[in-house]
Protein backbone atom coordinates (compact mmCIF):
# COMPACT_ATOMS: atom_id res chain seq x y z
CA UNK A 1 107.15 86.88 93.68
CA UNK A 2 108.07 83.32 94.35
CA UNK A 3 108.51 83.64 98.38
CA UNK A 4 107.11 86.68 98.76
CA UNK A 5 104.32 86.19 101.53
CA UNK A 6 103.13 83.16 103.26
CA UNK A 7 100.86 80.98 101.33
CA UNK A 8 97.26 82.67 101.98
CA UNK A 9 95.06 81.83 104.25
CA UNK A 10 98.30 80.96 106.50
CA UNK A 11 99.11 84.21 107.72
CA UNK A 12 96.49 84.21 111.42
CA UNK A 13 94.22 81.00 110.79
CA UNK A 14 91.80 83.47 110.39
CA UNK A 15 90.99 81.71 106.58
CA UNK A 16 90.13 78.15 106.98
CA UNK A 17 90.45 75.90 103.76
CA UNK A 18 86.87 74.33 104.40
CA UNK A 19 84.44 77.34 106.40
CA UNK A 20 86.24 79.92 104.67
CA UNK A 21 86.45 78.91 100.71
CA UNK A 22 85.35 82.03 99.07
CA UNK A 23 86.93 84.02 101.33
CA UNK A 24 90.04 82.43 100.23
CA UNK A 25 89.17 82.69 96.76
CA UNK A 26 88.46 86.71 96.69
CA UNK A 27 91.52 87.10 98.75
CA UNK A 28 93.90 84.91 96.06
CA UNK A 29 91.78 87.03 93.32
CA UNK A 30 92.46 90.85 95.29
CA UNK A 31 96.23 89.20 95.36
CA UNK A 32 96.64 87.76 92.16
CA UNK A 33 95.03 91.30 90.35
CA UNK A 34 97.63 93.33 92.64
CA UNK A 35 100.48 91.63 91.71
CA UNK A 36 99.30 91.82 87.95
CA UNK A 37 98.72 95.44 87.97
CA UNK A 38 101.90 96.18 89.68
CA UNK A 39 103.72 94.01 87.59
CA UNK A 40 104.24 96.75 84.81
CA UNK A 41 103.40 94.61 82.04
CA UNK A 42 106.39 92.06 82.18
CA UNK A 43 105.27 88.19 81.22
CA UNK A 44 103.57 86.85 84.48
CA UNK A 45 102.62 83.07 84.18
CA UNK A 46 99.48 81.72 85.97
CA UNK A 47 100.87 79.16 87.22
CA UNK A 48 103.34 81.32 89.15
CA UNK A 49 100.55 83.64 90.28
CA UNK A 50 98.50 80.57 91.81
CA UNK A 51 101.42 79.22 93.38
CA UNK A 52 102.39 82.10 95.54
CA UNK A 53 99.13 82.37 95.96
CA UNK A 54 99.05 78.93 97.33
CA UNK A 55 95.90 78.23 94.99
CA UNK A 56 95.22 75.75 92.33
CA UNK A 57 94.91 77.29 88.61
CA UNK A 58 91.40 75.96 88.20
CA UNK A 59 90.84 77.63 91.51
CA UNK A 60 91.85 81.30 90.26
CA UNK A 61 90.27 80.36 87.05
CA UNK A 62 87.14 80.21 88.81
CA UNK A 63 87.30 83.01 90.88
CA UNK A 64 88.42 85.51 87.88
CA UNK A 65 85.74 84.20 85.96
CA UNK A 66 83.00 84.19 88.54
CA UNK A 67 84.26 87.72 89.20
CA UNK A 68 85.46 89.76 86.26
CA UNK A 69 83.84 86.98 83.68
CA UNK A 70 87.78 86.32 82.09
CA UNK A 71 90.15 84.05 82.96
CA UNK A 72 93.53 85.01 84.54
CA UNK A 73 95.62 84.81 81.78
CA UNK A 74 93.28 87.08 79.46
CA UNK A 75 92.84 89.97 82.77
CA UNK A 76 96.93 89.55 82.02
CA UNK A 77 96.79 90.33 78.47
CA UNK A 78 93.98 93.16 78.63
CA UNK A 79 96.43 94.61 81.57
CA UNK A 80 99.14 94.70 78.83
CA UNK A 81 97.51 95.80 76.19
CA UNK A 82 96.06 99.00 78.46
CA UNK A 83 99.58 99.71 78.90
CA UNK A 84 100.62 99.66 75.84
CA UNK A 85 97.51 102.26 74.95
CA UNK A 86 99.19 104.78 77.58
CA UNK A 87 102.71 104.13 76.49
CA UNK A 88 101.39 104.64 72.66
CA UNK A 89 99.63 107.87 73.82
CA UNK A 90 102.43 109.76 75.40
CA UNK A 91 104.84 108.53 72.97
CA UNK A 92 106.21 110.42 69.91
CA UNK A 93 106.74 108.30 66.51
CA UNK A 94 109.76 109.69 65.68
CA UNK A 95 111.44 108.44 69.33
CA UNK A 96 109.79 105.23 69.08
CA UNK A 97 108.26 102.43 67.23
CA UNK A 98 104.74 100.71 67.93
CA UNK A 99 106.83 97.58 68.03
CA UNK A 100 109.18 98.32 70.36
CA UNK A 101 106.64 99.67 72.42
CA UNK A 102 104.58 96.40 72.35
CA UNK A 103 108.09 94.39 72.68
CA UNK A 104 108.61 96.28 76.42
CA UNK A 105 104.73 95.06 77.06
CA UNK A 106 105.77 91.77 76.14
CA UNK A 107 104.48 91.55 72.45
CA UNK A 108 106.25 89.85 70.36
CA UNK A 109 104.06 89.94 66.54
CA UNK A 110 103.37 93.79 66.15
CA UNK A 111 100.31 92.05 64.09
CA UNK A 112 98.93 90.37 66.47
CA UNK A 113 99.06 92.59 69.20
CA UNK A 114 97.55 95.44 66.59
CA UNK A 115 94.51 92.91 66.10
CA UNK A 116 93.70 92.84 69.85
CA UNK A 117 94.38 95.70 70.12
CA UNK A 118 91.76 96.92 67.78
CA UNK A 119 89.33 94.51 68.82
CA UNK A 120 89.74 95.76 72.57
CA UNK A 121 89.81 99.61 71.68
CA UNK A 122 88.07 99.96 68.11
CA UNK A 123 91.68 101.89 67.24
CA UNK A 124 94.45 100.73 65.67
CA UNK A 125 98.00 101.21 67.90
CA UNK A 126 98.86 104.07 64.81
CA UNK A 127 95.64 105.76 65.50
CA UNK A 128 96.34 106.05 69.01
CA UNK A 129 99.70 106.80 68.74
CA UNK A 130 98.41 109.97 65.99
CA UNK A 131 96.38 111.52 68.64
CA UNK A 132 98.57 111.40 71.12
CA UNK A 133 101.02 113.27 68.88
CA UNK A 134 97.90 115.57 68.25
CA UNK A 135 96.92 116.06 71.64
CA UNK A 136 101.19 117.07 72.59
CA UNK A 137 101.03 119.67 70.08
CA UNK A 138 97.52 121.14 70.70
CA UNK A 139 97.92 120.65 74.07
């Protein structure tokens, strides 16, 4: 990412910093989410987002909480965790392990990752992992 595209806002002049502020800010937010969800889950850090985004961090704070009412680093971790749901529900338990599953996400304590997980699905990663099996053999 670092030096991927000029700064935004930079790339006509059609964006001023001043006239054109939330412009700028739902561009660096369309950005930011884009490079998120094609970032397959591996560790992004804010701070690395905003500054190839050429924005401050309270900047995209505001504008993904204005927007999607989260901050950045929680659209990050939701992003994850819905990846880990589809990885879960294709998987097989007896080719892989929950935890190595939520390792490739980026999760390193299966518990913790099981407790949001559960409090962002109502399912624990077992139960979704169960009816995925179910669904491959019914299916």
């Amino acid at each position: 990412m670092p030096g991927s595209r000029k700064r935004l806002g930079q790339d006509d002049g059609a964006v001023t910093a001043r006239r054109g502020r939330p412009a700028l800010d739902r561009q660096a937010l369309s950005w930011a989410m884009a490079q998120i969800d094609a970032s397959d889950g591996r560790s992004l850090r804010v701070s690395e987002i905003c500054a190839d985004a050429g924005v401050s961090q309270r900047t995209m704070r505001s504008a993904f909480q204005s927007t999607l009412g989260m901050s950045p680093s929680r659209y990050i971790r939701m992003r994850r965790l819905h990846l880990v749901r589809a990885a879960l529900f294709s998987a097989m338990s007896g080719h892989t392990t929950i935890a190595t599953i939520g390792q490739r996400f980026g999760f390193r304590d299966p518990g913790r990752m099981a407790a949001e997980y559960h409090a962002l699905f109502g399912e624990y990663p077992h139960e979704t992992l169960r009816r995925g099996e179910h669904a491959a053999r019914c299916g």
